[in-house]
Protein backbone atom coordinates (compact mmCIF):
# COMPACT_ATOMS: atom_id res chain seq x y z
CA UNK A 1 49.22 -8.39 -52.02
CA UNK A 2 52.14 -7.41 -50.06
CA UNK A 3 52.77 -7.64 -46.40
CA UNK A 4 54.56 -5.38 -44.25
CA UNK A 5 55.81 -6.83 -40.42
CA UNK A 6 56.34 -3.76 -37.95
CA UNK A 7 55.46 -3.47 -34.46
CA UNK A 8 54.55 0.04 -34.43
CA UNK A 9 53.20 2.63 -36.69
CA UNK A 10 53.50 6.14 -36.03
CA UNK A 11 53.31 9.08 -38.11
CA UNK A 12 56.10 10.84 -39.98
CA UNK A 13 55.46 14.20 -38.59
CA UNK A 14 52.55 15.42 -36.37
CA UNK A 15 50.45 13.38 -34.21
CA UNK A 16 48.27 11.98 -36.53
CA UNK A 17 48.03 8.40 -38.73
CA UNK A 18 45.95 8.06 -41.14
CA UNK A 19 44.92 4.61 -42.42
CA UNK A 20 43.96 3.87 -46.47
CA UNK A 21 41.82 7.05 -48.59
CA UNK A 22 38.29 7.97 -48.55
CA UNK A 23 36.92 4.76 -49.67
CA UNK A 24 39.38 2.18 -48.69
CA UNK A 25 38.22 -0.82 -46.55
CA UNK A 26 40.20 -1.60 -43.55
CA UNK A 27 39.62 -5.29 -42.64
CA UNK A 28 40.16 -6.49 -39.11
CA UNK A 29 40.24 -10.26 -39.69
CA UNK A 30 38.45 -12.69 -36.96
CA UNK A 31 39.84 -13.71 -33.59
CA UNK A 32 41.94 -10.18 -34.27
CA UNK A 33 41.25 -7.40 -30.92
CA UNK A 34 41.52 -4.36 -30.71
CA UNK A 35 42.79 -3.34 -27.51
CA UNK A 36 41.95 1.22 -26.49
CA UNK A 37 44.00 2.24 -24.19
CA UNK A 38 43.40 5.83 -25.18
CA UNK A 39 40.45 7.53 -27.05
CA UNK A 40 38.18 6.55 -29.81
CA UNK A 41 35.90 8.92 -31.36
CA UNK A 42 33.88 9.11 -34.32
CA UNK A 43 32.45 5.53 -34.16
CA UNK A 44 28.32 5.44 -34.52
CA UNK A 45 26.56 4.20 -31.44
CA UNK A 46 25.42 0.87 -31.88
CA UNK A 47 21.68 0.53 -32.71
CA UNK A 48 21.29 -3.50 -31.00
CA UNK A 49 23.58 -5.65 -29.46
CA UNK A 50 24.41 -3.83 -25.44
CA UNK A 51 23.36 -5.74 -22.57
CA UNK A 52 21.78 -3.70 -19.83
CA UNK A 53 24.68 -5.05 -17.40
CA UNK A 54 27.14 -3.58 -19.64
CA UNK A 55 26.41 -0.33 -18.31
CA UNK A 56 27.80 -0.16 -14.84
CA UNK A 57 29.07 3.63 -14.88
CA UNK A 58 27.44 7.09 -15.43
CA UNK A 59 24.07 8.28 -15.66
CA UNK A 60 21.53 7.60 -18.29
CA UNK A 61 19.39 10.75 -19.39
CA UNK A 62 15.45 10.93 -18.42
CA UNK A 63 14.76 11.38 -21.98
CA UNK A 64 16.32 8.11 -22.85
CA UNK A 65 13.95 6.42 -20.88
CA UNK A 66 10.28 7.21 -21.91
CA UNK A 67 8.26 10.12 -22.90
CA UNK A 68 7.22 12.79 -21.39
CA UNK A 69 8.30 15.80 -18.88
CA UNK A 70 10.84 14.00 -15.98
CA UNK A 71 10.83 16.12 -12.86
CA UNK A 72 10.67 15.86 -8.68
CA UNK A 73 7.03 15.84 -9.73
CA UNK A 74 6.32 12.67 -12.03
CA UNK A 75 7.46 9.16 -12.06
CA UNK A 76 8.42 6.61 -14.90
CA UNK A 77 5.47 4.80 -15.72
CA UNK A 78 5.22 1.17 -17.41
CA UNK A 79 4.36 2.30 -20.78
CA UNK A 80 7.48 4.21 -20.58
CA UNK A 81 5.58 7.55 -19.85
CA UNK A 82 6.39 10.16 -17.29
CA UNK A 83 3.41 11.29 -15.52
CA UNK A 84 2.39 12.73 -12.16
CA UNK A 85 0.96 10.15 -9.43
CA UNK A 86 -2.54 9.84 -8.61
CA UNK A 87 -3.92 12.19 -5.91
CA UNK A 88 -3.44 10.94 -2.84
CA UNK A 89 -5.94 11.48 0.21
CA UNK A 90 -9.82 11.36 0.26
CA UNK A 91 -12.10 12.32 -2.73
CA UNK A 92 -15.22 11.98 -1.17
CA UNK A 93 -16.87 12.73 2.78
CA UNK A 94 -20.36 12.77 3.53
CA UNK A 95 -22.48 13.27 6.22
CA UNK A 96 -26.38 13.22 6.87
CA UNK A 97 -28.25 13.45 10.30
CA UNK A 98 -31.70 12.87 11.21
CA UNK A 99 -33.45 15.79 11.68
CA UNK A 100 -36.72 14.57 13.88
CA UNK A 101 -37.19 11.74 16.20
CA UNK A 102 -38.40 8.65 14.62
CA UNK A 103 -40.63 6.53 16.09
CA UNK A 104 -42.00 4.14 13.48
CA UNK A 105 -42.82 0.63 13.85
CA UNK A 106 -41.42 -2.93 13.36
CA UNK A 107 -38.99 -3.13 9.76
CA UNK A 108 -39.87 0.14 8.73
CA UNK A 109 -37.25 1.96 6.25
CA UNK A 110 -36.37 5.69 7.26
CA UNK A 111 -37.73 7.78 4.00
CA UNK A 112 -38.07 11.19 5.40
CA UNK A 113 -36.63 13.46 7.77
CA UNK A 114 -32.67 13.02 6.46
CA UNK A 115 -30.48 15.70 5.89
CA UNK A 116 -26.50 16.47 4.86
CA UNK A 117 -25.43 18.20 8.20
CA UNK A 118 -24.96 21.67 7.64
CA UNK A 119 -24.55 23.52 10.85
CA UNK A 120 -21.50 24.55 12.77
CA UNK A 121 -18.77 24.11 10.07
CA UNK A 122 -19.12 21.34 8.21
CA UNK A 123 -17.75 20.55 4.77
CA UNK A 124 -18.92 18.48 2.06
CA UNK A 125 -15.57 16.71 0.36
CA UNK A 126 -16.38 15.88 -3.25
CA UNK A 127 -20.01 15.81 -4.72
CA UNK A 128 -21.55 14.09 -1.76
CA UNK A 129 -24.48 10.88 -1.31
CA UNK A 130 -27.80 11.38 -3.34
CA UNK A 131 -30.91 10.67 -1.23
CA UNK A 132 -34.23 9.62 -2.97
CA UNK A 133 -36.95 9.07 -0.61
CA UNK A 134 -34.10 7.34 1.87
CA UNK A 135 -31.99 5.62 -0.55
CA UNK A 136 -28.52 6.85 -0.73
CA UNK A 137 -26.67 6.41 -4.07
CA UNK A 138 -23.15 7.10 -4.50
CA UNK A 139 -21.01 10.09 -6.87
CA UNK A 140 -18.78 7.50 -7.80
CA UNK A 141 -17.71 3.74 -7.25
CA UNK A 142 -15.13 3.21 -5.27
CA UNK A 143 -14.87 1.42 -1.23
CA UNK A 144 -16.73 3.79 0.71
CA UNK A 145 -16.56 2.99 4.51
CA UNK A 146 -20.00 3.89 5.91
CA UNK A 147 -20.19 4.76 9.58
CA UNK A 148 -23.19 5.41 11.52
CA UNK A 149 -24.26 6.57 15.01
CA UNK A 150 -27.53 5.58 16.76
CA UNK A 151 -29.03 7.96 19.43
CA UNK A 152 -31.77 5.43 20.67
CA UNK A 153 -33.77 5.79 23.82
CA UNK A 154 -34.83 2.29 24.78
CA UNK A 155 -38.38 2.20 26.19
CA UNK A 156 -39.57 0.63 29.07
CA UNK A 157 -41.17 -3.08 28.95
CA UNK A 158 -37.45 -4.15 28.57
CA UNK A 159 -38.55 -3.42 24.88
CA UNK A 160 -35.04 -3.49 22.15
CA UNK A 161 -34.18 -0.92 19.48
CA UNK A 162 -32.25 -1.90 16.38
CA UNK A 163 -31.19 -0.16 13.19
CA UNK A 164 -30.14 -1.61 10.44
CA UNK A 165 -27.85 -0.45 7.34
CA UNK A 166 -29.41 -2.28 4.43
CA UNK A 167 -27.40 -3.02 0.99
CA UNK A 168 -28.20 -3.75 -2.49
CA UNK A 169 -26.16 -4.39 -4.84
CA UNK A 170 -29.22 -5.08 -7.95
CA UNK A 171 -30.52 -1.87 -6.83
CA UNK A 172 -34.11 -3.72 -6.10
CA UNK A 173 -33.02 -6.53 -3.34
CA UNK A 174 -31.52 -5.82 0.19
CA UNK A 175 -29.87 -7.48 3.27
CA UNK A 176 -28.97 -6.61 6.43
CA UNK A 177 -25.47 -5.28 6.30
CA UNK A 178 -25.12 -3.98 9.99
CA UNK A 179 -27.61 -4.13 12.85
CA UNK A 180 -27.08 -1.51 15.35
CA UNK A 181 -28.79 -2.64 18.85
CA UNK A 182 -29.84 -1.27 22.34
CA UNK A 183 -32.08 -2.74 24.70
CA UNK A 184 -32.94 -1.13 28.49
CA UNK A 185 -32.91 -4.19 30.86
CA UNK A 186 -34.30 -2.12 33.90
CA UNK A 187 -37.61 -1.60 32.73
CA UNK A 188 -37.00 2.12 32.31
CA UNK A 189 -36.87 4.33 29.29
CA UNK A 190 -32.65 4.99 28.58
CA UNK A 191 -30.68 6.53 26.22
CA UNK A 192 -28.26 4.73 24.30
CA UNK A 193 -25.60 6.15 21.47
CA UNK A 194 -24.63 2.86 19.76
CA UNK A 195 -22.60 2.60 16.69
CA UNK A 196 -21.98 0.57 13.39
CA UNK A 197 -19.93 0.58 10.10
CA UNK A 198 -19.71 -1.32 6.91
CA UNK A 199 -17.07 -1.18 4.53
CA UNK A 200 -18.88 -1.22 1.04
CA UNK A 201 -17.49 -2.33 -3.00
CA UNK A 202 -19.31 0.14 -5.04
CA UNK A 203 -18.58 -1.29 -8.58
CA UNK A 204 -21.66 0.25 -10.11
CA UNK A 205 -23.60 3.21 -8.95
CA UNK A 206 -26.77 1.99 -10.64
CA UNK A 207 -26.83 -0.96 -8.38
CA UNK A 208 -24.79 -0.03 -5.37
CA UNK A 209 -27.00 1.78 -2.59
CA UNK A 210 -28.00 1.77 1.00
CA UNK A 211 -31.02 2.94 3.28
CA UNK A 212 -31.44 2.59 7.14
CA UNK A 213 -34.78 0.62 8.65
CA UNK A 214 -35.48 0.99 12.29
CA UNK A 215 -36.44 -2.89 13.56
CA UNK A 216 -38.39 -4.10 16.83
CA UNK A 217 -39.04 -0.28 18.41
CA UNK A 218 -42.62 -0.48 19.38
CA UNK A 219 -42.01 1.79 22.22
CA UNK A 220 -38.58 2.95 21.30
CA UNK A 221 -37.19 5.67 18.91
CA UNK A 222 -34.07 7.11 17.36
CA UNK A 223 -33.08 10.11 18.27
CA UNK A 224 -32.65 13.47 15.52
CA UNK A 225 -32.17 16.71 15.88
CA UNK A 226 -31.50 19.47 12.57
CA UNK A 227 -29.41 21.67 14.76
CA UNK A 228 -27.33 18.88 15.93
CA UNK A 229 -25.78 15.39 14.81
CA UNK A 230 -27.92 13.06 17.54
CA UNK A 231 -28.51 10.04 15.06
CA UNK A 232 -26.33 9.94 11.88
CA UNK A 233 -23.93 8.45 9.19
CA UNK A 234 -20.78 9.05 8.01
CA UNK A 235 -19.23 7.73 4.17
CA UNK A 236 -15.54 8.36 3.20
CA UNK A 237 -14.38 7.03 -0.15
CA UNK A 238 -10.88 5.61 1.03
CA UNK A 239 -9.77 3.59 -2.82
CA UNK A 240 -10.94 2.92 -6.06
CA UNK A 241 -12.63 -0.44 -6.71
C-alpha cells in the first residue's frame, strides 16, 4: 500500500474532490479528527448517541416531540401527547329552598317541603342534587362545598334552634357535619338568619349523601318560603376527588 504526504488536496479543475469510487471504503483511523470549518451535507442523522445538552441552538419542531395536533390551544402532555387542558371553572351549582315553615320536633330529619329554587332567574349549572324523601345524592363525585342558610325564629322560653347538615359516607350511617344554632335570650320570639358550610369528599355517589334535621325547636321553627330563598343550601363542585 502506498502512501502519499501532502498538506492539501484540491481538485484539478472545478470545485469539487472526490474521494475513492462507488464502493470504496474511506477509513478515518482512531484518535484522527475531523475538523468542518465549512459545510457537510449528505451525512444520515444519527439514530442514538446526542445528549439533550448538545442542542443549545434553534428550535425543535412540535411534531418531534409527541403526537398529536400542537397549537395556542393544547399542551404537551406526559405520555408525549398534545391535548387540550381540562375545563376550567365550575361543573356543577345547586340550590334548594324550603318551601313551608317547619316546625317539627326534637332530631327530626326535613323529608318534605324542599325544592331547587326556581324563581327570579336562577340557573341550574350541571345536572344538579337528587332529593329522595330529603336525602340529597350527588351527579358526580368530586369536593362539593355545601353552604346553607338558616331563617330561624327563636321562640320564647329562651328556647334554642339548631340545624344540622348530616353526612354519610355508607349511605345508611350519619353524623353531625355542621350544626347551625340560634337561641333568643330575651324571652321573646326573634328572628335569626344563621349560616353553615361543609366542604365534602364525594368519592362514591352510592355512599356519599347529606340531609338536614332540625334539633331542640320545641317552640321554634325554620323559616321557608317557595317564592323566596328564606331557609336554604347552596353546593358548588369546586375539584375532582
Amino acid at each position: 500500500m502506498s502512501k502519499v504526504e501532502v498538506d492539501q488536496v484540491d481538485p484539478q479543475s472545478g470545485t469539487t474532490l472526490t474521494l475513492g469510487t462507488s464502493g470504496d471504503t474511506v477509513s478515518i483511523p482512531s484518535g484522527v479528527t475531523l475538523a468542518n470549518a465549512g459545510t457537510a451535507t449528505g451525512f444520515p442523522a444519527p439514530t442514538s448517541g446526542i445528549a439533550a445538552s448538545a442542542i443549545d441552538s434553534g428550535t425543535i419542531a412540535t411534531a418531534r416531540l409527541g403526537s398529536g395536533t400542537a397549537s395556542s390551544s393544547t399542551f404537551l402532555r406526559g405520555d408525549q401527547t398534545f391535548a387540550a387542558p381540562p375545563a376550567g371553572g365550575l361543573t356543577e351549582a345547586d340550590q334548594w329552598r324550603l318551601t313551608a315553615n317547619q316546625s317539627a320536633g326534637t332530631n327530626a330529619v326535613i323529608t318534605a317541603n324542599l325544592e331547587r329554587v326556581d324563581t327570579d332567574g336562577f340557573g341550574l349549572l350541571g345536572t344538579g342534587l337528587t332529593n329522595s324523601s330529603g336525602v340529597f345524592s350527588f351527579p358526580s363525585t368530586g369536593y362539593y362545598l355545601i353552604m346553607c342558610t338558616a331563617f330561624i325564629t327563636a321562640g320564647s322560653n329562651h328556647n334554642d334552634a339548631h340545624l344540622n347538615i348530616q353526612t354519610t359516607t355508607d349511605n345508611s350511617n350519619y353524623d353531625n357535619a355542621v350544626k347551625i344554632s340560634a337561641a333568643d335570650g330575651s324571652g321573646g320570639s326573634t328572628n335569626y338568619s344563621v349560616h353553615g358550610q361543609f366542604l365534602f369528599d364525594v368519592t362514591n355517589v352510592s355512599t356519599h349523601k347529606f340531609r338536614l334535621q332540625t334539633q331542640s325547636m320545641s317552640s321554634s321553627f325554620l323559616n321557608g318560603d317557595t317564592a323566596k330563598n328564606e331557609t336554604h343550601f347552596t353546593t358548588l363542585r369546586l375539584a375532582d376527588t
